[in-house]
C-alpha atoms as a PDB file:
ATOM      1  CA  UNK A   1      37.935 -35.412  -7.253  1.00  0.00           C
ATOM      2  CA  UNK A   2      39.430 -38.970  -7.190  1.00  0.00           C
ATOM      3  CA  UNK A   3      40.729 -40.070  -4.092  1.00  0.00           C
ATOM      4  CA  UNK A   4      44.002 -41.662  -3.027  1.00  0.00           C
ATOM      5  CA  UNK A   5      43.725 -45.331  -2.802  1.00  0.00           C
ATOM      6  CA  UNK A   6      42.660 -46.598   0.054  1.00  0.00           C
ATOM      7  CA  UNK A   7      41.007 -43.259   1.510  1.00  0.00           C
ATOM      8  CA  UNK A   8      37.854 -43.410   0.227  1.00  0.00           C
ATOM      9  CA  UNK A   9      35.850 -40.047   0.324  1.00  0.00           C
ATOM     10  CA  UNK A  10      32.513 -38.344  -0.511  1.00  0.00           C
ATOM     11  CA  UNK A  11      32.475 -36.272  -3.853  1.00  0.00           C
ATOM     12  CA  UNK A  12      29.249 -34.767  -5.943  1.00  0.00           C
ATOM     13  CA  UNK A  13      27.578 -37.298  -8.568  1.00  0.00           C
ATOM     14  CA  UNK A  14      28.002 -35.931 -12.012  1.00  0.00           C
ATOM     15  CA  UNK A  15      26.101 -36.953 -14.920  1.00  0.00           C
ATOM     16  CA  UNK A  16      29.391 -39.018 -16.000  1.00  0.00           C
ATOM     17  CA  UNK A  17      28.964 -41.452 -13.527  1.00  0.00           C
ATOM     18  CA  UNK A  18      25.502 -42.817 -14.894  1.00  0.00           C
ATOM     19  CA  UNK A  19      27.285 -45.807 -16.727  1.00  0.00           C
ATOM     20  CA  UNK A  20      29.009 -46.881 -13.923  1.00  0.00           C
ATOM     21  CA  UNK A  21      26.091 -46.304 -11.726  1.00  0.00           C
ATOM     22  CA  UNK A  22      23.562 -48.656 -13.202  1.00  0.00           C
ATOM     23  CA  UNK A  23      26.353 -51.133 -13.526  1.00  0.00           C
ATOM     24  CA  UNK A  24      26.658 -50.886  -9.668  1.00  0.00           C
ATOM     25  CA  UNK A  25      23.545 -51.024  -8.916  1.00  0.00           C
ATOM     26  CA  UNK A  26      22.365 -53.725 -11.248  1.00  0.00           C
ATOM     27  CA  UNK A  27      25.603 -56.342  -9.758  1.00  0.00           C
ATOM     28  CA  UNK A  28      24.291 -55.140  -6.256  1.00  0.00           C
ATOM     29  CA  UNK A  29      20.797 -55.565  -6.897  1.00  0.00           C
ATOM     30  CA  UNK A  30      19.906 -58.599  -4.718  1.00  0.00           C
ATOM     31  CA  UNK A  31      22.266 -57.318  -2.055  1.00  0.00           C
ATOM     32  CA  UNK A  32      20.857 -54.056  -1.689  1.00  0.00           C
ATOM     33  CA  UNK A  33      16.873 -55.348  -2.058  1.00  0.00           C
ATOM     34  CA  UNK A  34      16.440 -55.803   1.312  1.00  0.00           C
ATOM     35  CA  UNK A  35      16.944 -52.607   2.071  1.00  0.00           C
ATOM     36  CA  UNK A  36      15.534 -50.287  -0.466  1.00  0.00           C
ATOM     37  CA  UNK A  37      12.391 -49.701  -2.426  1.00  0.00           C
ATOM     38  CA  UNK A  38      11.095 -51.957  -4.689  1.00  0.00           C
ATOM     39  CA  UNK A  39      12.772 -50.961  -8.204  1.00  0.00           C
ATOM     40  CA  UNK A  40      11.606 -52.189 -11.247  1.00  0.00           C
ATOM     41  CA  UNK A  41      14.173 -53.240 -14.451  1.00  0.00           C
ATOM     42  CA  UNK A  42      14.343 -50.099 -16.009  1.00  0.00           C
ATOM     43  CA  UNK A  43      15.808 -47.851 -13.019  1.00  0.00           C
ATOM     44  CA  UNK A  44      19.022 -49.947 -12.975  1.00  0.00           C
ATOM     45  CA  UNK A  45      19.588 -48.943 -16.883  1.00  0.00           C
ATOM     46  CA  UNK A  46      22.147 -45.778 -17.764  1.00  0.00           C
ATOM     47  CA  UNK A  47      19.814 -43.718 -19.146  1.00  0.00           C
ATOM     48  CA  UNK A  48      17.541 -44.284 -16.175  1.00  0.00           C
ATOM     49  CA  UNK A  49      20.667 -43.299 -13.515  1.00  0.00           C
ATOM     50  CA  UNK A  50      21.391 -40.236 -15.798  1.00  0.00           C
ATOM     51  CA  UNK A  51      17.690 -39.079 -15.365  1.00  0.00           C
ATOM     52  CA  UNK A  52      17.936 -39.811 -11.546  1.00  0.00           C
ATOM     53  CA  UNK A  53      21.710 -38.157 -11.574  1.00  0.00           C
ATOM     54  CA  UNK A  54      19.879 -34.510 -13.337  1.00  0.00           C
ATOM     55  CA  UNK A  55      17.294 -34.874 -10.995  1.00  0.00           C
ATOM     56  CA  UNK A  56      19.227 -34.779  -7.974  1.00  0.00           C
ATOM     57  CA  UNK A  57      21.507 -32.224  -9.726  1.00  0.00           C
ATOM     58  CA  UNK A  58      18.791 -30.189  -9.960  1.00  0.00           C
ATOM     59  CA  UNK A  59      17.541 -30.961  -6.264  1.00  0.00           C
ATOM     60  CA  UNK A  60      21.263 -29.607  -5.681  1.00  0.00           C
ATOM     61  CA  UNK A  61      21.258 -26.843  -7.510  1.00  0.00           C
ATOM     62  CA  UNK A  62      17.952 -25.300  -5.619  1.00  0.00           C
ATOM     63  CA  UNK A  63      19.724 -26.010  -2.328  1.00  0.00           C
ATOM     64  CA  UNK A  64      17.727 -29.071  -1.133  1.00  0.00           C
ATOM     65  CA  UNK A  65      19.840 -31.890  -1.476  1.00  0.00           C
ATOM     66  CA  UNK A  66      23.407 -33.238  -1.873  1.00  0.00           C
ATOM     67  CA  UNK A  67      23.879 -36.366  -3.771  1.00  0.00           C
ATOM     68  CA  UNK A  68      27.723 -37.784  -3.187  1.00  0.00           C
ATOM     69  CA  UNK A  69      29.182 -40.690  -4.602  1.00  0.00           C
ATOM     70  CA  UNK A  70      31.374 -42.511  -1.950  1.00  0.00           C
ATOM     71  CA  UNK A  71      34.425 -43.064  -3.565  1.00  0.00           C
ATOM     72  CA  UNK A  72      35.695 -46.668  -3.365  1.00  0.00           C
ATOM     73  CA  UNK A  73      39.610 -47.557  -2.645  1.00  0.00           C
ATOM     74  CA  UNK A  74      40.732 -47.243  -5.886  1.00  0.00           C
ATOM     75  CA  UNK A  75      38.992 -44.025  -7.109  1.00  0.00           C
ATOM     76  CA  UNK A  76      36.066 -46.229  -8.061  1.00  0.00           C
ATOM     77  CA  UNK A  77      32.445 -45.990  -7.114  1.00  0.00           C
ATOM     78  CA  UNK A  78      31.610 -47.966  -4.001  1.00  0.00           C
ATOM     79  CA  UNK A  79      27.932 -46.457  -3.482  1.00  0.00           C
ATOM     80  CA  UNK A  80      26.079 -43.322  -3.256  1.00  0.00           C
ATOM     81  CA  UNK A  81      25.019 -41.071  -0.004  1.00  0.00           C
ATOM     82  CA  UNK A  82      22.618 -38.595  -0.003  1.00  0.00           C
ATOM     83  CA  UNK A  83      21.628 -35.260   2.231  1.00  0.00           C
ATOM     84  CA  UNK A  84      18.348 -34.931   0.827  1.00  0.00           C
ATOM     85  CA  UNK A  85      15.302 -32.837   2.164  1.00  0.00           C
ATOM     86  CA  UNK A  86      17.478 -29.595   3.310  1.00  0.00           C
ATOM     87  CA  UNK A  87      15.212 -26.913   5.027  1.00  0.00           C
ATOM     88  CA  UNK A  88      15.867 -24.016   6.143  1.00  0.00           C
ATOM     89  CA  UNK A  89      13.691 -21.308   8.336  1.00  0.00           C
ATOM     90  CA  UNK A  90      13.461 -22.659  12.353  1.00  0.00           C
ATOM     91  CA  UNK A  91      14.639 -26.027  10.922  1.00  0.00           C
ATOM     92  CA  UNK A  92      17.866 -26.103   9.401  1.00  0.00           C
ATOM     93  CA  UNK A  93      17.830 -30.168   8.918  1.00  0.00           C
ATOM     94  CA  UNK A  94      18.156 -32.853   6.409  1.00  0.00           C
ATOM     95  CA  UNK A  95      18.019 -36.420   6.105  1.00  0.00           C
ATOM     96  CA  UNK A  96      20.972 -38.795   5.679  1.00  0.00           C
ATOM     97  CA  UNK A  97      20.511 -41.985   3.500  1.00  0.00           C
ATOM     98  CA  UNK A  98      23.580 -44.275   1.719  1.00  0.00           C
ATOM     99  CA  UNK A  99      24.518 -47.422   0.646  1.00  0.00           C
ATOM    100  CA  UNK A 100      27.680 -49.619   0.019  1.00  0.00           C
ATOM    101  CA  UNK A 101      28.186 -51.985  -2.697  1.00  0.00           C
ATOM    102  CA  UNK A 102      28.505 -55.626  -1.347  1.00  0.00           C
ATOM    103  CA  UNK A 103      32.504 -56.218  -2.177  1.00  0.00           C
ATOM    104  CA  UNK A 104      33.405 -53.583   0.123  1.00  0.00           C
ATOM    105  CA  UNK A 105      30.492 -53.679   2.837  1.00  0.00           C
ATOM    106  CA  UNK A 106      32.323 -53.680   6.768  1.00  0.00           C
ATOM    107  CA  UNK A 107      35.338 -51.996   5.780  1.00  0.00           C
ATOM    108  CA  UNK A 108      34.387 -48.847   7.522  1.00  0.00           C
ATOM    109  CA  UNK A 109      33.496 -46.743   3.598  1.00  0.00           C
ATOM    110  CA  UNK A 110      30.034 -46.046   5.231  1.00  0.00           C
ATOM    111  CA  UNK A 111      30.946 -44.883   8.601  1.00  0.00           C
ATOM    112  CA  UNK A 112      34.071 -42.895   6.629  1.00  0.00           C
ATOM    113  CA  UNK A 113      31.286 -41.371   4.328  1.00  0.00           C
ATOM    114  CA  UNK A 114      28.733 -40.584   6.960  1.00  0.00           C
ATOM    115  CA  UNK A 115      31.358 -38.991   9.255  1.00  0.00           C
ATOM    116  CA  UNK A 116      32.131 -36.662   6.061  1.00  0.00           C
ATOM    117  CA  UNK A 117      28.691 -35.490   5.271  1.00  0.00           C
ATOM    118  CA  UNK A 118      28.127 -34.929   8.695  1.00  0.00           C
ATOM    119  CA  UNK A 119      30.733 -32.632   9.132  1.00  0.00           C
ATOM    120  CA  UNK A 120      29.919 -31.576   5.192  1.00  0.00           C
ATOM    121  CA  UNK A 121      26.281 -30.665   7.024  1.00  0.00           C
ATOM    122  CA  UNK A 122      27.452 -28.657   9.650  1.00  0.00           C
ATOM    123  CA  UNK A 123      30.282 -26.566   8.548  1.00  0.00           C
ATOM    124  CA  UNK A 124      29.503 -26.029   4.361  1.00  0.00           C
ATOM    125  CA  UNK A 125      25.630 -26.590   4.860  1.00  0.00           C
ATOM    126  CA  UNK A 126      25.419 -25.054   8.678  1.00  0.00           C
ATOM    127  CA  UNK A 127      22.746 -27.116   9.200  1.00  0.00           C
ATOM    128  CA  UNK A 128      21.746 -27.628  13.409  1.00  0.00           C
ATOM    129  CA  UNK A 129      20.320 -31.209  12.464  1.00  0.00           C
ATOM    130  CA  UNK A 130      20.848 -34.676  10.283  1.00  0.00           C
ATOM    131  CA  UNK A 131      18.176 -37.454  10.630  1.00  0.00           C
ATOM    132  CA  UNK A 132      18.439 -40.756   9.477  1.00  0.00           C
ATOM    133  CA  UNK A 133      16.297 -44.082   9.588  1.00  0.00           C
ATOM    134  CA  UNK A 134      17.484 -47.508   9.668  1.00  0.00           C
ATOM    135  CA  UNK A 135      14.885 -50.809   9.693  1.00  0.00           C
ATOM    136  CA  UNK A 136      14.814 -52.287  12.973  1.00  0.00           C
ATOM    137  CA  UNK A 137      16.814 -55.514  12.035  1.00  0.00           C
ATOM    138  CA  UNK A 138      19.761 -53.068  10.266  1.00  0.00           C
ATOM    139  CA  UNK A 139      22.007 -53.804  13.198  1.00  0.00           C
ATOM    140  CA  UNK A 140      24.863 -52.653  10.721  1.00  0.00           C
ATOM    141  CA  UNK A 141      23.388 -49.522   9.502  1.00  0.00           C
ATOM    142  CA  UNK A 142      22.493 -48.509  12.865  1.00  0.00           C
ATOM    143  CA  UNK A 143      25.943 -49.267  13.750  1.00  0.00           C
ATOM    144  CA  UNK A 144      27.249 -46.937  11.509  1.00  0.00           C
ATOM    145  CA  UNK A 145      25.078 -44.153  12.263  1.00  0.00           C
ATOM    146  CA  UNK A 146      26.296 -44.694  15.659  1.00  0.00           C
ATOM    147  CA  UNK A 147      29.984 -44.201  14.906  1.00  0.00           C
ATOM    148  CA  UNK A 148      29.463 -41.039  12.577  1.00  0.00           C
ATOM    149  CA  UNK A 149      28.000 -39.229  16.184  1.00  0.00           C
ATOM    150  CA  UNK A 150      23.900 -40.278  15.621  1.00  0.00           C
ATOM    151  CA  UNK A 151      21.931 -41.314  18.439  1.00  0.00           C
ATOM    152  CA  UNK A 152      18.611 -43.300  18.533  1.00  0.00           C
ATOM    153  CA  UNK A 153      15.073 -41.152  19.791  1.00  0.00           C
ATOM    154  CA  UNK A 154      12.276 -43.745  18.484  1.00  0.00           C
ATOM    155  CA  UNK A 155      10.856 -45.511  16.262  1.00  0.00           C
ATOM    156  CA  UNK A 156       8.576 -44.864  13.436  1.00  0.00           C
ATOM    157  CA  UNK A 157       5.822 -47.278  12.304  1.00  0.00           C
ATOM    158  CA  UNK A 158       5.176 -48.413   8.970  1.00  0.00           C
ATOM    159  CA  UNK A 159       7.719 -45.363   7.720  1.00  0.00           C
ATOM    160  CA  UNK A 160       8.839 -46.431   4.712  1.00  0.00           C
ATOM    161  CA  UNK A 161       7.693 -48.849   1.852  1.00  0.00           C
ATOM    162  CA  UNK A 162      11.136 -50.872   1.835  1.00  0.00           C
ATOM    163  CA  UNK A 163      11.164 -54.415  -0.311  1.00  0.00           C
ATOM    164  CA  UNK A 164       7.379 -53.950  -1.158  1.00  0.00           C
ATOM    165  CA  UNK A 165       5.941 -53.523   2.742  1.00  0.00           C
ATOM    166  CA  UNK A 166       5.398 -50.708   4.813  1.00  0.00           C
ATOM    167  CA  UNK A 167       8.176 -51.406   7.570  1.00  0.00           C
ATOM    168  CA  UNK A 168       8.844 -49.705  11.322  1.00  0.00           C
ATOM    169  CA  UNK A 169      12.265 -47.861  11.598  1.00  0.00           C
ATOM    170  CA  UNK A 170      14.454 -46.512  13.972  1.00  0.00           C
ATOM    171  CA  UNK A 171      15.003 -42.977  13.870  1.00  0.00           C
ATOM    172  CA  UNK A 172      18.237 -41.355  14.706  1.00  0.00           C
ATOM    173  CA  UNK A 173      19.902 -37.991  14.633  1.00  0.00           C
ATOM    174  CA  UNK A 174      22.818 -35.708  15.575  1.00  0.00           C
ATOM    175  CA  UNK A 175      22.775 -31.746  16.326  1.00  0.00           C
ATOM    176  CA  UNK A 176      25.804 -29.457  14.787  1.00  0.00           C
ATOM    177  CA  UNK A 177      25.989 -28.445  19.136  1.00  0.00           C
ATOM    178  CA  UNK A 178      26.002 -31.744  20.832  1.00  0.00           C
ATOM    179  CA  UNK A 179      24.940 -29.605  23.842  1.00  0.00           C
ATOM    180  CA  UNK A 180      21.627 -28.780  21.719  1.00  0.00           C
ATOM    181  CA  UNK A 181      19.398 -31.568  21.015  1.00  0.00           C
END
């Protein structure tokens, strides 16, 4: 699905976009370091994007994740968002994570995106609950996961292995029943 210009919009990775992937991620990879584990040179290759792209495919396909592509304003890829750990039983959660290329950070793609999956989540998914994390100096980030309806409840230490350290992060979430928390 290719959006109109200018709307931007969440659609399912395909194997297709591999090339265009690892040529995202490779001009973005000093922006995005910061913020993500540490990669080594081969991940930001094609063939290394199309292995990650069948992967999450497969993820898909067995009902535990949904790997989007946020569509940029002219059709073209302006970074990736993911519903990933989907569980079912008492639970009926998953966890949120994206990122936006560095040309077109602040000009609302993310919030656009998250908004989307959220409601993707709740009404195609019927999930009760999305969780996302943020470091605690991601004012931005956080900023968007307030917008899309997310609310802070604590922070986790040393959660994640982000840039090569173990770093504390906010947690955050939203219920499909506002009323339900």
């Amino acid at each position: 699905m290719t959006p109109p210009p200018g709307d931007g919009c969440l659609r399912l990775v395909t194997p297709d976009d591999a090339d265009e992937l690892a040529e995202v991620w490779s001009r973005n990879r000093a922006f995005l370091a910061p913020w993500e584990p540490w990669r080594d040179d081969a991940f930001f290759t094609p063939g290394s994007q199309r292995s990650g792209i069948e992967r999450d495919l497969a993820e898909h396909a067995a009902g535990r994740m949904v790997p989007f592509v946020i569509c940029g304003p002219d059709g073209d890829m302006a970074g990736r968002l993911t519903l990933s750990g989907v569980t079912r039983g008492a639970l009926q959660s998953a966890a949120l994570g994206y990122w936006v290329r560095e040309d077109l950070n602040g000009r609302g793609l993310a919030t656009r995106a998250a908004r989307e999956a959220v409601d993707h989540a709740f009404t195609t998914l019927e999930l009760h609950r999305l969780q996302a994390e943020t470091l605690l100096h991601n004012v931005p980030s956080q900023k968007v996961l307030r917008r899309a309806g997310f609310t802070p409840y604590g922070v986790a230490p040393d959660y994640l292995r982000i840039a090569g350290r173990w770093q504390d992060h906010l947690l955050f979430n939203v219920f499909s029943d506002p009323a339900t928390p």
